[in-house]
PDB file of N, CA and C in Angstrom:
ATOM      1  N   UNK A   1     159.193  11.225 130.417  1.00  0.00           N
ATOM      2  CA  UNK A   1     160.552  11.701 130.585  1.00  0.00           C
ATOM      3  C   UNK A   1     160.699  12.282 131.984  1.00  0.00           C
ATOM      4  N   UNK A   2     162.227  12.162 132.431  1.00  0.00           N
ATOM      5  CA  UNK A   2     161.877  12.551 133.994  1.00  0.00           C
ATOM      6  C   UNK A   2     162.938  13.790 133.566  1.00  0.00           C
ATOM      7  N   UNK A   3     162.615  14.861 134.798  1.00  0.00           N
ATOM      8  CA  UNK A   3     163.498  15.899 134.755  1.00  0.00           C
ATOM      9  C   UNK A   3     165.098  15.516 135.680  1.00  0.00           C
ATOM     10  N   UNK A   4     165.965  15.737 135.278  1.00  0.00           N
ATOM     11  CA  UNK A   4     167.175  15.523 135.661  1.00  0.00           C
ATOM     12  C   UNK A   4     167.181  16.246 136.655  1.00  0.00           C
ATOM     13  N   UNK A   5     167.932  15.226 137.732  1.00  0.00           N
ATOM     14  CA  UNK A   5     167.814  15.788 139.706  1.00  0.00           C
ATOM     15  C   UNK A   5     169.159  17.106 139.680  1.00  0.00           C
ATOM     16  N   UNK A   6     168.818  18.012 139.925  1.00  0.00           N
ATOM     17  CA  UNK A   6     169.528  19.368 140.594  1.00  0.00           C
ATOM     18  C   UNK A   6     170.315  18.744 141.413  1.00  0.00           C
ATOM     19  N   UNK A   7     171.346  18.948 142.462  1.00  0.00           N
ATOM     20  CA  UNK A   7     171.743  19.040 143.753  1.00  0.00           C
ATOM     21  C   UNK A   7     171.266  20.132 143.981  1.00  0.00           C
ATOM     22  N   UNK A   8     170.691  21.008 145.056  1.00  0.00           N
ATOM     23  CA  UNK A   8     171.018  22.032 145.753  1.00  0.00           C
ATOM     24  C   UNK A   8     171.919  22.428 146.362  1.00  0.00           C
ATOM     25  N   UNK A   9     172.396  23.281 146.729  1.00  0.00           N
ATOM     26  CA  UNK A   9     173.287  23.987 147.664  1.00  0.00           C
ATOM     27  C   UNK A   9     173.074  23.674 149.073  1.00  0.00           C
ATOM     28  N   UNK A  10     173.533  23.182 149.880  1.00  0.00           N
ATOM     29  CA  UNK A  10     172.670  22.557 151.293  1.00  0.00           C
ATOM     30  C   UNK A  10     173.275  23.977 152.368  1.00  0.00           C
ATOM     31  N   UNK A  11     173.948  24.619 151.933  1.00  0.00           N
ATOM     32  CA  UNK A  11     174.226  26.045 152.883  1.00  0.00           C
ATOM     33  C   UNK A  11     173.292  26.638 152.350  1.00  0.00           C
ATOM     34  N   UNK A  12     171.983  26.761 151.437  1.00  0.00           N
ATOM     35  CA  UNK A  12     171.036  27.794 151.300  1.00  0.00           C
ATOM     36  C   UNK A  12     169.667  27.772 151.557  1.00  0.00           C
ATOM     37  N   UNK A  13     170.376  26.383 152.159  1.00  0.00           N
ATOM     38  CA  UNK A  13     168.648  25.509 152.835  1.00  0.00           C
ATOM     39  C   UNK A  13     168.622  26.060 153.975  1.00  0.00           C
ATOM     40  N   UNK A  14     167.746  26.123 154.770  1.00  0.00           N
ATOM     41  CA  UNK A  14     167.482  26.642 155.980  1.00  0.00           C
ATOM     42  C   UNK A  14     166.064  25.329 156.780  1.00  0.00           C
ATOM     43  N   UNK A  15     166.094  24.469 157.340  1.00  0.00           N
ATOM     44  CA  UNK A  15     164.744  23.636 157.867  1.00  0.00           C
ATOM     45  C   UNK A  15     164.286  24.190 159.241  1.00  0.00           C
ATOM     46  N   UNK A  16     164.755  25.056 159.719  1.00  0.00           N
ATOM     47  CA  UNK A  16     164.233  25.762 160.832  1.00  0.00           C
ATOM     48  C   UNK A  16     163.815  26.899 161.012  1.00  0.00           C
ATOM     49  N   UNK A  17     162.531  27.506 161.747  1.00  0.00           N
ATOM     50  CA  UNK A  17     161.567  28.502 161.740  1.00  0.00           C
ATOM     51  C   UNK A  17     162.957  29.892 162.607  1.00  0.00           C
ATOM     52  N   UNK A  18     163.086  30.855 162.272  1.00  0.00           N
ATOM     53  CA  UNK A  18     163.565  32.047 162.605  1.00  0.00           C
ATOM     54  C   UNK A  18     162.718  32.259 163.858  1.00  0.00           C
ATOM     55  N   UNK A  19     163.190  32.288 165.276  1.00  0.00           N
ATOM     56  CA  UNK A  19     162.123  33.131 166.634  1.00  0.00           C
ATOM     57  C   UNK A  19     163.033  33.723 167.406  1.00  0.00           C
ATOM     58  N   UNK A  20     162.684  34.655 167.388  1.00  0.00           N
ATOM     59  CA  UNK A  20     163.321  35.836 168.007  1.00  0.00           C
ATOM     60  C   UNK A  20     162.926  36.371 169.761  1.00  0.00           C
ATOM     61  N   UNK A  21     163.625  36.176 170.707  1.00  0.00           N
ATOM     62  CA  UNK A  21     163.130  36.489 171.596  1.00  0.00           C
ATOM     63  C   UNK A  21     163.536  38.165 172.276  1.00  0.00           C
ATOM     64  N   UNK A  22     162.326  39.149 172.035  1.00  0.00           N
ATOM     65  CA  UNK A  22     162.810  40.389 172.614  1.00  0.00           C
ATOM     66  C   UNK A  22     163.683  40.496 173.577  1.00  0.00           C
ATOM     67  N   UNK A  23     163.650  39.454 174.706  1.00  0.00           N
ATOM     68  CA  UNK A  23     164.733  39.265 175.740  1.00  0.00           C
ATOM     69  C   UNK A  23     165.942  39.725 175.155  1.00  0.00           C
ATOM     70  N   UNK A  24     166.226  39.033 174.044  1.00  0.00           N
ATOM     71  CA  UNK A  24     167.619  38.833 173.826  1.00  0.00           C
ATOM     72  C   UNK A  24     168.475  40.126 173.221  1.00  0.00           C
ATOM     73  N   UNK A  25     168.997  41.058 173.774  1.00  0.00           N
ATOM     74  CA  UNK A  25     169.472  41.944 173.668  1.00  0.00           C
ATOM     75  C   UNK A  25     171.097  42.372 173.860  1.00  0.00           C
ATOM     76  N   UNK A  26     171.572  43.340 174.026  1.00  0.00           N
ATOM     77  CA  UNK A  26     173.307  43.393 174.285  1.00  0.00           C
ATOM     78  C   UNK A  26     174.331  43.292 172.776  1.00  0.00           C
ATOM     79  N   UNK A  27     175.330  42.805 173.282  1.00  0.00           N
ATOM     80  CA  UNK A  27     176.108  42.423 172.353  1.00  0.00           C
ATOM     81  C   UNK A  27     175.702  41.289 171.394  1.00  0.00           C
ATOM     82  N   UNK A  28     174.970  40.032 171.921  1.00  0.00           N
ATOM     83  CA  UNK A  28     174.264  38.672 171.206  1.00  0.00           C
ATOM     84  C   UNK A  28     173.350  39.544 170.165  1.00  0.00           C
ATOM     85  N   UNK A  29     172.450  40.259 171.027  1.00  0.00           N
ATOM     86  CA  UNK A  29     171.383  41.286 169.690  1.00  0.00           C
ATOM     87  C   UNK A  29     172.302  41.926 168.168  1.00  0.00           C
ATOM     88  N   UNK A  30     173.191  42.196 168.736  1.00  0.00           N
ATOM     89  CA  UNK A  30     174.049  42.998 167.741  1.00  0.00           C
ATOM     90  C   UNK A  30     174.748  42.227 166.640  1.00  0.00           C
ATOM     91  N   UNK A  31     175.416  41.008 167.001  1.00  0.00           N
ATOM     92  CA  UNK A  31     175.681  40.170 166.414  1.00  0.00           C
ATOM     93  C   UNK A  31     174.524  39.084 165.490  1.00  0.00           C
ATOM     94  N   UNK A  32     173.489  38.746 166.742  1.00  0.00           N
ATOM     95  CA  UNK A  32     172.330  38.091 165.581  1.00  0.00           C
ATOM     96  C   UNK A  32     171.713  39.167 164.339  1.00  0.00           C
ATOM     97  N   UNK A  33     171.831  40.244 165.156  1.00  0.00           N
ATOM     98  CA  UNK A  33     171.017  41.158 163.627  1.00  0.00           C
ATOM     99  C   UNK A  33     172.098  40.901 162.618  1.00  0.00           C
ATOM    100  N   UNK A  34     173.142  41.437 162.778  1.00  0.00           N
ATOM    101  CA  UNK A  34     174.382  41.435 161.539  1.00  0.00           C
ATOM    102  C   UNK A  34     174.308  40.064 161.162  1.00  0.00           C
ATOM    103  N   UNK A  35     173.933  38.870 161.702  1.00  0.00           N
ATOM    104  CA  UNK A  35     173.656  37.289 160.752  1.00  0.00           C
ATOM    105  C   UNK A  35     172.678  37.470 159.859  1.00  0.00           C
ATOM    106  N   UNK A  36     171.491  38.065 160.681  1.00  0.00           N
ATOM    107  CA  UNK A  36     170.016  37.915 160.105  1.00  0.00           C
ATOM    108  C   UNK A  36     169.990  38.866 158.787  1.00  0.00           C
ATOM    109  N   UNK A  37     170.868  39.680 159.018  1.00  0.00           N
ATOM    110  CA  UNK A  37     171.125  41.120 157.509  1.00  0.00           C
ATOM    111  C   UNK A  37     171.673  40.307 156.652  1.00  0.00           C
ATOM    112  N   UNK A  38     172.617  39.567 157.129  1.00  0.00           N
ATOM    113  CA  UNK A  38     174.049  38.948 156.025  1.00  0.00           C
ATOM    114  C   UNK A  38     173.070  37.529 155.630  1.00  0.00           C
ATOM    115  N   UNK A  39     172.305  37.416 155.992  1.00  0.00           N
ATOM    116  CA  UNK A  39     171.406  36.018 155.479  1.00  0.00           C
ATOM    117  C   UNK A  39     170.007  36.343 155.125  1.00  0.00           C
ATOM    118  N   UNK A  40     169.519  37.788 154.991  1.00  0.00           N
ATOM    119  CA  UNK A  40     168.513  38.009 154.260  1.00  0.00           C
ATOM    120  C   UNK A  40     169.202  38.685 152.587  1.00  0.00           C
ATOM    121  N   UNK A  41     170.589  39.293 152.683  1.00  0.00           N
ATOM    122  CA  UNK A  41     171.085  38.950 151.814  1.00  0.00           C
ATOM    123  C   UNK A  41     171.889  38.057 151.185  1.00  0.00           C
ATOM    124  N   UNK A  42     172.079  36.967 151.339  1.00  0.00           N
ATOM    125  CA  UNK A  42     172.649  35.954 150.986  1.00  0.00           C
ATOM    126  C   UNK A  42     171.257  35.458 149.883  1.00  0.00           C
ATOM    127  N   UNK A  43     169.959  35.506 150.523  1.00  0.00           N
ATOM    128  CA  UNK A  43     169.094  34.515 150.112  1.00  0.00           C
ATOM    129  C   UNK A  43     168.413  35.734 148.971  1.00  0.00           C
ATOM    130  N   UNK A  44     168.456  37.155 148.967  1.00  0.00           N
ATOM    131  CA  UNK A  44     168.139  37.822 147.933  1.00  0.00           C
ATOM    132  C   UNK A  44     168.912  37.507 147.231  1.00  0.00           C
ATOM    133  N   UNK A  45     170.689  37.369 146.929  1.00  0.00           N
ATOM    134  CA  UNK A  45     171.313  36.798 145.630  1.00  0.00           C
ATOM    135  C   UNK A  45     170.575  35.384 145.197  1.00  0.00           C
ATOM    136  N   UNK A  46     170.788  34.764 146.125  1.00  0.00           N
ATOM    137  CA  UNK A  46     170.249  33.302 145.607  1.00  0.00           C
ATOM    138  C   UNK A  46     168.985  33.115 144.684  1.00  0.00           C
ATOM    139  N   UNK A  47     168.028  33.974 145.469  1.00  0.00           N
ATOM    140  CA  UNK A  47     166.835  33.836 144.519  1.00  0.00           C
ATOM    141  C   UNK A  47     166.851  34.627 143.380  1.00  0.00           C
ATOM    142  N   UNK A  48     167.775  35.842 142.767  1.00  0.00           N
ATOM    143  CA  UNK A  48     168.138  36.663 141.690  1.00  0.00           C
ATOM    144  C   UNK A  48     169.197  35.272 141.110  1.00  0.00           C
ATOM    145  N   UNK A  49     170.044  34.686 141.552  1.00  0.00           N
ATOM    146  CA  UNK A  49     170.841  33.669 140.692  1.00  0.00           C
ATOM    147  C   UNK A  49     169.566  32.594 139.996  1.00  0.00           C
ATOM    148  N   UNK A  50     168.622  32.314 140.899  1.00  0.00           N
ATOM    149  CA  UNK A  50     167.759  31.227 140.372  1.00  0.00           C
ATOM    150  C   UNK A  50     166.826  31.572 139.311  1.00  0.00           C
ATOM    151  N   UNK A  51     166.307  32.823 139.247  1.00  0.00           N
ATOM    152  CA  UNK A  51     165.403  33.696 138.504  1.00  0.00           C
ATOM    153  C   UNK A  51     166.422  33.695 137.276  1.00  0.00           C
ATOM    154  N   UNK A  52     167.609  33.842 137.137  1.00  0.00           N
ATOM    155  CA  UNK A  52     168.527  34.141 136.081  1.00  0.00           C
ATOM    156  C   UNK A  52     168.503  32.570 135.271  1.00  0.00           C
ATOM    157  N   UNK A  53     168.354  31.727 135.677  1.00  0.00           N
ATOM    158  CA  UNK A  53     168.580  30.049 135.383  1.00  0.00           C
ATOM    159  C   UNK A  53     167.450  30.331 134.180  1.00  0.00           C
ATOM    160  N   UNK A  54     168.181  29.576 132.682  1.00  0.00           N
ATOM    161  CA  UNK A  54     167.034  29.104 131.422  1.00  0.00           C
ATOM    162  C   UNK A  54     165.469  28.766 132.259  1.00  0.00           C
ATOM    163  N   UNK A  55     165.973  27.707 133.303  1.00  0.00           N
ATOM    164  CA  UNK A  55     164.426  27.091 133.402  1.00  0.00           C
ATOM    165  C   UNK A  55     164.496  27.039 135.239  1.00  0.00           C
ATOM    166  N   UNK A  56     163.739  28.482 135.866  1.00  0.00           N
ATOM    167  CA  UNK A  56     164.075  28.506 136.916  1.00  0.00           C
ATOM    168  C   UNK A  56     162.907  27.435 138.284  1.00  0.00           C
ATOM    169  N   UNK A  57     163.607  26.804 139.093  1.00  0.00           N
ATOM    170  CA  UNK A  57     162.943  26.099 140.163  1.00  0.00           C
ATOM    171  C   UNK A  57     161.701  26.477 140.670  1.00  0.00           C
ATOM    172  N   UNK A  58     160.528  26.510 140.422  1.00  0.00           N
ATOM    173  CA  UNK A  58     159.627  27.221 141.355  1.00  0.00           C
ATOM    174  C   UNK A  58     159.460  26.935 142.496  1.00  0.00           C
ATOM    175  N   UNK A  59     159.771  25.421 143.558  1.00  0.00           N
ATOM    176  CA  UNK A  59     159.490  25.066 144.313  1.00  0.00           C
ATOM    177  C   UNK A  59     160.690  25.789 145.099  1.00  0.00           C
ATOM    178  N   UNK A  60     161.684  25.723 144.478  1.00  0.00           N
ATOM    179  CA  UNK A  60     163.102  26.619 145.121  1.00  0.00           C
ATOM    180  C   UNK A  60     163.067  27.922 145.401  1.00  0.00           C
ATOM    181  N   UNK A  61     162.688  28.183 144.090  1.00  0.00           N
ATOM    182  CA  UNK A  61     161.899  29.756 144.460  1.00  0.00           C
ATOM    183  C   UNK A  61     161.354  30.236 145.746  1.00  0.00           C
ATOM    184  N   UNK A  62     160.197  29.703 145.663  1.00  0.00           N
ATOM    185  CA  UNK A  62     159.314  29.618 146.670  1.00  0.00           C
ATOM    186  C   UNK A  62     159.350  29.640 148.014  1.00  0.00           C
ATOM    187  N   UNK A  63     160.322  28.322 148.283  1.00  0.00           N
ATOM    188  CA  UNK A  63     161.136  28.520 149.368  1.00  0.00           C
ATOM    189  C   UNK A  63     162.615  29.245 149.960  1.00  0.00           C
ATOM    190  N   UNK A  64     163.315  29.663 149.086  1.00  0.00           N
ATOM    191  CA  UNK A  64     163.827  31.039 149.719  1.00  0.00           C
ATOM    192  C   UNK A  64     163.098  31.653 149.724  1.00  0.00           C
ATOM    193  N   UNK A  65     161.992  32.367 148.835  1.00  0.00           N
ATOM    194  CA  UNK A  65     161.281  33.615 149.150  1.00  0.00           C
ATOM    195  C   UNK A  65     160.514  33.199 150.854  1.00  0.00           C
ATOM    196  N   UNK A  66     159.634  32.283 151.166  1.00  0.00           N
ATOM    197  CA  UNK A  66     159.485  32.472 152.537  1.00  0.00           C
ATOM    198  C   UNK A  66     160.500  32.559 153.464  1.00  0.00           C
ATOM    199  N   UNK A  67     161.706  31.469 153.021  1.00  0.00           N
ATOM    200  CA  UNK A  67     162.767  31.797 154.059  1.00  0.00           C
ATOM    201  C   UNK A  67     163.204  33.471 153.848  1.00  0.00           C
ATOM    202  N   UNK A  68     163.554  34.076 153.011  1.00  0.00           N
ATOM    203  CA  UNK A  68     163.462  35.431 153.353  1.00  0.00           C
ATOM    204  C   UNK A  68     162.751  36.315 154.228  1.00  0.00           C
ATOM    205  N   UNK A  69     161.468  35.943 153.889  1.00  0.00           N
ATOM    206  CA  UNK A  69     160.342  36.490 154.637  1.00  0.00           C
ATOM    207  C   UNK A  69     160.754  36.371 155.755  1.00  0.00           C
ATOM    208  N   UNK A  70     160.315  35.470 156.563  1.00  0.00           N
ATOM    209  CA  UNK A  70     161.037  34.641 158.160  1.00  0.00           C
ATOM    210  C   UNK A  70     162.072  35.661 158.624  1.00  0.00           C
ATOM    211  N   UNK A  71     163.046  35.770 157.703  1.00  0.00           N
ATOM    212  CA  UNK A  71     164.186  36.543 158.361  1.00  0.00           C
ATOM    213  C   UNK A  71     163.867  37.646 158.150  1.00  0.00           C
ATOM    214  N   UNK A  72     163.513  38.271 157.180  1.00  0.00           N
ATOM    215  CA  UNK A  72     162.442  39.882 157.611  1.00  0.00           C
ATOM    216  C   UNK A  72     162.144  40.269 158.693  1.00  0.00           C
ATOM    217  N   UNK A  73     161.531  39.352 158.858  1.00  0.00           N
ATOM    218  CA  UNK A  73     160.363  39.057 160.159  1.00  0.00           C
ATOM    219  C   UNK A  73     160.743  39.060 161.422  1.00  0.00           C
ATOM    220  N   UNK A  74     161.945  37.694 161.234  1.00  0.00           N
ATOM    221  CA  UNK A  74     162.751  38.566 162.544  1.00  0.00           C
ATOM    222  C   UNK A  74     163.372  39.561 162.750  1.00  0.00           C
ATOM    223  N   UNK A  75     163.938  40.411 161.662  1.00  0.00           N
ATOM    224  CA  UNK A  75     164.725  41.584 162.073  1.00  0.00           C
ATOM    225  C   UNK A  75     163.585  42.503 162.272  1.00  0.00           C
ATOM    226  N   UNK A  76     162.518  42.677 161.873  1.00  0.00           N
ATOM    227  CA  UNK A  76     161.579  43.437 162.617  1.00  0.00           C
ATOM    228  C   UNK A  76     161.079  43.410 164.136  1.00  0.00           C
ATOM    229  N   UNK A  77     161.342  42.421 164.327  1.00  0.00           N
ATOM    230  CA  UNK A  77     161.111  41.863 166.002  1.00  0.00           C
ATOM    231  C   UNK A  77     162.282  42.766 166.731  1.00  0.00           C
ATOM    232  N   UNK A  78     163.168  42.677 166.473  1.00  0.00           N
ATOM    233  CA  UNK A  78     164.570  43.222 166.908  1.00  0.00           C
ATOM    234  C   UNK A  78     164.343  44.678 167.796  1.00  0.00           C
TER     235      UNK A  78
END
């Protein structure tokens, strides 16, 4: 039996690594942090919506939780 294909959400995908360059400071700094906040929470709902699912994704899982991480990661750079 095969498991029936999901769509994902393709705004909660992310295929690119978060790098932060200390350079980058000013007004751009101020504005990327307020993305990087508003998209480390975006991806904490997401992975609390997926955890809530009868039979939740682990591979989905998985990958927001590193993409979270990543963006952690950069706002610590900041």
């Amino acid at each position: 039996m095969v498991a029936p294909c999901v769509p994902l959400d393709a705004s909660l995908l992310c295929t690119h690594r978060i790098d932060v360059n200390r350079e980058k400071q000013g007004d751009f700094g101020l504005s990327y942090s307020t993305s990087l906040q508003t998209r480390h929470q975006q991806l904490e709902q997401s992975i609390m919506d997926e955890m809530k699912r009868p039979l939740p994704d682990g591979l989905r899982l998985q990958h927001l939780k590193k993409e979270k991480l990543r963006v952690k990661e950069a706002m610590t750079r900041l």
